[in-house]
N, C-alpha and C. Protein backbone atom coordinates (compact mmCIF):
# COMPACT_ATOMS: atom_id res chain seq x y z
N UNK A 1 -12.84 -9.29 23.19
CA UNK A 1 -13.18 -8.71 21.91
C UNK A 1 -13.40 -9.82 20.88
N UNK A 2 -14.40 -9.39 20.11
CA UNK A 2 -14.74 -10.93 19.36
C UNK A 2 -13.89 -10.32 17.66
N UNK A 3 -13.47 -12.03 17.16
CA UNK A 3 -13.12 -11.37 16.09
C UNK A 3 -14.28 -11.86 14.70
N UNK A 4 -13.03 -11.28 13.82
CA UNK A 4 -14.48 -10.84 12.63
C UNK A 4 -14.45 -12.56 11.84
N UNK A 5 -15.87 -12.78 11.77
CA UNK A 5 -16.02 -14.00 11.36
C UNK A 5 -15.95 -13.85 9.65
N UNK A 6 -14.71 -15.29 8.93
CA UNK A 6 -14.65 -14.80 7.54
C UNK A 6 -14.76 -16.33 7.11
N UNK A 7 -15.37 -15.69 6.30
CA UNK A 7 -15.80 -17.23 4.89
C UNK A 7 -15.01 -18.12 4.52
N UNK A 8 -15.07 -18.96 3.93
CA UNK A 8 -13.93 -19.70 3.48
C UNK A 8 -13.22 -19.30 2.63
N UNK A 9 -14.28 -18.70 1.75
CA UNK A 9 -13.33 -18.16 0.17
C UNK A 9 -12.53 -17.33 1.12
N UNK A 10 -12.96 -16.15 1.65
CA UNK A 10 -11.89 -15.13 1.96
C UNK A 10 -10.84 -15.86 2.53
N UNK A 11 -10.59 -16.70 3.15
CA UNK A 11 -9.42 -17.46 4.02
C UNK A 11 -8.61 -17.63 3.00
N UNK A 12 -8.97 -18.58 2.09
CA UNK A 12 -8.25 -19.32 0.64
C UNK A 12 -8.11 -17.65 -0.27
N UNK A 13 -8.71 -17.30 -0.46
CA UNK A 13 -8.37 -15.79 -1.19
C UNK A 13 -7.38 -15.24 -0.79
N UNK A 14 -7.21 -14.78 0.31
CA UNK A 14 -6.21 -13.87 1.73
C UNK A 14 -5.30 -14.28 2.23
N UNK A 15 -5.46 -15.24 2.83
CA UNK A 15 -4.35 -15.83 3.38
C UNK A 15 -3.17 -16.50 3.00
N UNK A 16 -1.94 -16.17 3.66
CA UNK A 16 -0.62 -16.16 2.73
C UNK A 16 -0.29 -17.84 2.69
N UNK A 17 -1.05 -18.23 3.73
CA UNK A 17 0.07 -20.02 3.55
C UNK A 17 -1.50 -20.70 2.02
N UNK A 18 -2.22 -20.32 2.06
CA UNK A 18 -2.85 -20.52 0.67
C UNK A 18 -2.57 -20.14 -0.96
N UNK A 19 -1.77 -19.74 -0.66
CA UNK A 19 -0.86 -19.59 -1.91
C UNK A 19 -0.64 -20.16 -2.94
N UNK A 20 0.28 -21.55 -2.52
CA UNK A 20 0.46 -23.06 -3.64
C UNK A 20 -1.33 -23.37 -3.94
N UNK A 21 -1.90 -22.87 -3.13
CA UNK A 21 -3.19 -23.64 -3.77
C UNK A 21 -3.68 -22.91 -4.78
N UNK A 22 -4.01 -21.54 -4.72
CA UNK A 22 -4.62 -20.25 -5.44
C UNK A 22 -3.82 -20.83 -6.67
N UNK A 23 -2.75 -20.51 -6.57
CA UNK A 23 -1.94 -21.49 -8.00
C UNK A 23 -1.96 -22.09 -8.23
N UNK A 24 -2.24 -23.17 -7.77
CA UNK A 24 -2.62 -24.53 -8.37
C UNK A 24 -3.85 -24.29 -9.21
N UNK A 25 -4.66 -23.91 -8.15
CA UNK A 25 -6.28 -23.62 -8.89
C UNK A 25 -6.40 -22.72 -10.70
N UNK A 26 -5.16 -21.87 -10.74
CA UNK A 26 -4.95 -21.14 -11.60
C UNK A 26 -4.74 -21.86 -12.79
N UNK A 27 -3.82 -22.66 -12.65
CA UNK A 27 -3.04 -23.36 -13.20
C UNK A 27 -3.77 -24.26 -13.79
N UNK A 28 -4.78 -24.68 -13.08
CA UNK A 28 -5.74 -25.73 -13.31
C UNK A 28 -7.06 -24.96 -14.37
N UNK A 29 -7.18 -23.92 -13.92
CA UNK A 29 -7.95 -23.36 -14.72
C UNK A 29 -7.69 -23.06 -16.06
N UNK A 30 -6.42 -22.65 -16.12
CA UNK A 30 -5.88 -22.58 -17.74
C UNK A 30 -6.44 -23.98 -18.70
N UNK A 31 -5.77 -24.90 -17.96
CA UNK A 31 -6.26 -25.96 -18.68
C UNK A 31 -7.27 -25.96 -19.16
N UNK A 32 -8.36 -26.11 -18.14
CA UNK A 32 -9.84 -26.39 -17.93
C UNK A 32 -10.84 -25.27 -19.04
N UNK A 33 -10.26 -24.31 -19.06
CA UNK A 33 -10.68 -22.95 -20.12
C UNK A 33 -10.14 -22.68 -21.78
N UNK A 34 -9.15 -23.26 -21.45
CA UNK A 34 -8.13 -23.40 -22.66
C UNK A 34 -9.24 -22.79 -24.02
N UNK A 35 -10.10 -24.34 -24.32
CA UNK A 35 -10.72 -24.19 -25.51
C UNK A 35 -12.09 -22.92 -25.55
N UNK A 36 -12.11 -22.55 -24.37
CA UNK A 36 -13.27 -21.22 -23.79
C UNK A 36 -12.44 -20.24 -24.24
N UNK A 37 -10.94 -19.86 -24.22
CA UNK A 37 -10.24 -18.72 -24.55
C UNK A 37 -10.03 -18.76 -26.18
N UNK A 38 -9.36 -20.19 -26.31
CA UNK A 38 -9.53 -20.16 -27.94
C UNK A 38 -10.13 -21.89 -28.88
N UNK A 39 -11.53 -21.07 -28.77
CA UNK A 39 -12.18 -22.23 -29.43
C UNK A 39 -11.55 -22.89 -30.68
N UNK A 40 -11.11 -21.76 -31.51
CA UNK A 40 -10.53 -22.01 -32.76
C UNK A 40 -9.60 -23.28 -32.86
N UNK A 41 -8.93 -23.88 -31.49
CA UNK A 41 -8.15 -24.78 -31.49
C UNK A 41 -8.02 -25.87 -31.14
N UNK A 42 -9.60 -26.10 -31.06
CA UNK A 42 -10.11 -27.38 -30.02
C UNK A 42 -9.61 -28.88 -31.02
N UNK A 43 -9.24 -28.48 -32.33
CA UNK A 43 -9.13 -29.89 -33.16
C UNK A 43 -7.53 -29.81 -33.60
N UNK A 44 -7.00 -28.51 -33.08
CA UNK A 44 -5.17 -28.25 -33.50
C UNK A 44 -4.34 -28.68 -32.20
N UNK A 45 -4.78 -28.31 -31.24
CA UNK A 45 -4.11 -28.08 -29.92
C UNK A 45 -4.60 -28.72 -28.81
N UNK A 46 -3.89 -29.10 -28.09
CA UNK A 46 -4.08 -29.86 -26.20
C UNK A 46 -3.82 -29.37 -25.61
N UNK A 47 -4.36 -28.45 -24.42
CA UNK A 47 -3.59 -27.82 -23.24
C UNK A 47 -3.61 -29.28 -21.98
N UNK A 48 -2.18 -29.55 -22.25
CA UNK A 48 -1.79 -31.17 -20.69
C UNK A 48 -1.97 -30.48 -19.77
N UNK A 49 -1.57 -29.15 -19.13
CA UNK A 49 -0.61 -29.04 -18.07
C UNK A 49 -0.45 -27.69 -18.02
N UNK A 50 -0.37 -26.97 -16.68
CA UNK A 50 0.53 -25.94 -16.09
C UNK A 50 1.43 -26.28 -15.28
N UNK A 51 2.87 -25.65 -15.40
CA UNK A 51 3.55 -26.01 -14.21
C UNK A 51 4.65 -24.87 -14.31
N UNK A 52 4.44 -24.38 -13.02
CA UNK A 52 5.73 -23.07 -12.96
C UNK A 52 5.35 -22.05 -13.99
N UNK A 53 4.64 -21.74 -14.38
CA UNK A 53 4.17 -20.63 -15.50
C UNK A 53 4.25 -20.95 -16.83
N UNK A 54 4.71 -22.10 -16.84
CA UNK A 54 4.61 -22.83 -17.84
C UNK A 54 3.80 -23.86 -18.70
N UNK A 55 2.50 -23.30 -19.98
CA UNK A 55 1.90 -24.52 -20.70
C UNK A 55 2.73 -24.86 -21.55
N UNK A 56 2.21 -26.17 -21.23
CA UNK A 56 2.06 -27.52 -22.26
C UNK A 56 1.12 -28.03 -22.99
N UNK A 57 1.45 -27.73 -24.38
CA UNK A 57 0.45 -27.98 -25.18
C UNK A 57 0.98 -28.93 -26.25
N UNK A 58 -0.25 -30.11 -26.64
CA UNK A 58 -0.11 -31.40 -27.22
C UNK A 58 -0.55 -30.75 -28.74
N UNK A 59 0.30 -30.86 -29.81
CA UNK A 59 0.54 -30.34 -30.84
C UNK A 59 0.63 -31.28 -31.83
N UNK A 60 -0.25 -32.01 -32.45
CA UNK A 60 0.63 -32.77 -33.65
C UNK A 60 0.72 -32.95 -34.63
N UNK A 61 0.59 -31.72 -35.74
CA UNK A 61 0.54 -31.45 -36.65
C UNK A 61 2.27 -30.40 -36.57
N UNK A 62 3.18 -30.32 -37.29
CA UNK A 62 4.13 -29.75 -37.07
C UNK A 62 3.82 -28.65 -37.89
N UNK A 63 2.96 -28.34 -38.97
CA UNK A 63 2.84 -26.82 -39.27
C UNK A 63 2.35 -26.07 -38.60
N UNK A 64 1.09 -26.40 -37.78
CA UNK A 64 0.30 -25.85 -36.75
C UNK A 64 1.29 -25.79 -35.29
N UNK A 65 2.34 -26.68 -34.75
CA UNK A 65 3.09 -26.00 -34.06
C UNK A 65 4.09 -25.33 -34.27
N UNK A 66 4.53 -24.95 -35.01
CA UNK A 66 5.28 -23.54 -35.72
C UNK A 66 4.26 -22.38 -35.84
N UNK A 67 3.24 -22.57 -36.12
CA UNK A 67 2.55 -21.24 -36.33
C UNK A 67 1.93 -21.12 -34.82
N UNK A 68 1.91 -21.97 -34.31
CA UNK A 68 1.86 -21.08 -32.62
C UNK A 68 2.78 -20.96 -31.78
N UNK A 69 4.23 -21.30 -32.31
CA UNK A 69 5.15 -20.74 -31.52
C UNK A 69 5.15 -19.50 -32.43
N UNK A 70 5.58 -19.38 -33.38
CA UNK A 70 5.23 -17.98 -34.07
C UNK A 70 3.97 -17.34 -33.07
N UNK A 71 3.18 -17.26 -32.70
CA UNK A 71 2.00 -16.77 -32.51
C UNK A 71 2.28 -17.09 -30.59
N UNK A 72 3.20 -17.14 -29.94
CA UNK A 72 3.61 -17.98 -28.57
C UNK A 72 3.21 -16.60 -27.58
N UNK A 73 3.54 -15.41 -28.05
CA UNK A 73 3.23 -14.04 -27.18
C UNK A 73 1.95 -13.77 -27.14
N UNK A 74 1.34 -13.50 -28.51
CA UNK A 74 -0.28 -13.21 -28.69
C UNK A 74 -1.04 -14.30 -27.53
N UNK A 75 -0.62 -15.73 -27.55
CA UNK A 75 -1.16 -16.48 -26.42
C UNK A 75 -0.97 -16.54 -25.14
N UNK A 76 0.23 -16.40 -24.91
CA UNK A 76 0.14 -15.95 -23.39
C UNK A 76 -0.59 -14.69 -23.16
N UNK A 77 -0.46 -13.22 -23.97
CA UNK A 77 -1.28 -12.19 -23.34
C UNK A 77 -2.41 -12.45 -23.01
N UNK A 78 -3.01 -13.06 -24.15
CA UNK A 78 -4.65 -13.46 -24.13
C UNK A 78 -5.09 -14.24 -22.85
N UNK A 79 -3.80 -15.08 -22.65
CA UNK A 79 -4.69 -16.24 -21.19
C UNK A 79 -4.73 -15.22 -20.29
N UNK A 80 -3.61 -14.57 -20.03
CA UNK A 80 -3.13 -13.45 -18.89
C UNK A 80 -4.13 -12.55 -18.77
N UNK A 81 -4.59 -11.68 -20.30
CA UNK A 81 -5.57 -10.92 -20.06
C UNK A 81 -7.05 -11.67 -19.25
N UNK A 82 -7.33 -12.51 -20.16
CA UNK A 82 -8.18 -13.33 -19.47
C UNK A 82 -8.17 -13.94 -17.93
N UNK A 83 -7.54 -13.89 -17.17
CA UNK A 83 -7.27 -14.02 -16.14
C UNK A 83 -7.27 -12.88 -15.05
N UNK A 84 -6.71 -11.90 -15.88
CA UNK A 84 -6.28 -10.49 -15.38
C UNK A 84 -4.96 -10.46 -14.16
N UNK A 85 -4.39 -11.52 -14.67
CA UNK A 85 -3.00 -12.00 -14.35
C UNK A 85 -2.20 -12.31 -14.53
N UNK A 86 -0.55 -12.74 -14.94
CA UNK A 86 0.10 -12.92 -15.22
C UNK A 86 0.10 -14.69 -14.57
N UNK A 87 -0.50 -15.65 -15.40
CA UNK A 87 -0.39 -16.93 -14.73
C UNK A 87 0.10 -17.72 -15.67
N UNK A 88 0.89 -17.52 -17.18
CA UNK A 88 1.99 -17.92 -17.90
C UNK A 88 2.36 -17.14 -18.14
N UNK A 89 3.49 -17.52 -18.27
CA UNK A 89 4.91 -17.04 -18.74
C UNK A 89 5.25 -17.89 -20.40
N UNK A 90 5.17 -18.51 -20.49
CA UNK A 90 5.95 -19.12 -21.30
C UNK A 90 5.01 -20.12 -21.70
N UNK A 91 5.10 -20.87 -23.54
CA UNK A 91 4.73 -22.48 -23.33
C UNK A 91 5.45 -23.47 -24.65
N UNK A 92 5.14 -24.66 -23.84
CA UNK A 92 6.37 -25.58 -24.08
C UNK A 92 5.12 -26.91 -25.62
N UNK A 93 5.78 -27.00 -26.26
CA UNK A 93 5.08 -28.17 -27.08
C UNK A 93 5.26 -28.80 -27.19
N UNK A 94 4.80 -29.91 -26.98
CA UNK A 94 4.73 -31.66 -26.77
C UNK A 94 4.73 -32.20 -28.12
């Protein structure tokens, strides 16, 4: 019986030991999109890093990082929605 021939994406999509990667890739994408989700912040904010559901963002103005930890929920929904996943949790300022 022959079996069913599958793509690469589907392998990396589907398959369970691909996992750390799909996340990684996620993770990586936050970054990489950051200023695509919120342009408004391309001259306030740095997205370094995902790690563990966790961004890191390079902040150095200290009024502007108070008003986005104030503002810390509205941003995670937005990446999440944008994603249509839950790929932060939380983020940390540098």
């Amino acid at each position: 019986m022959r079996k069913e021939i599958k793509s690469i994406k589907d392998i990396i999509d589907r398959e369970k030991e691909f996992e750390k990667l799909r996340i990684k890739a996620k993770e990586h994408d936050v970054v990489e999109k950051f200023y695509e989700i919120f342009p408004d912040l391309v001259k306030v904010a740095e997205a370094k890093k995902v790690e563990k559901g966790k961004l890191f963002l390079r902040v150095e103005n200290s009024v502007w990082r108070s008003e986005l930890n104030f503002k810390q929920s509205l941003i995670v929904k937005k990446i999440n929605r944008y994603f249509n996943e839950e790929v932060i949790e939380t983020i940390k300022f540098l």
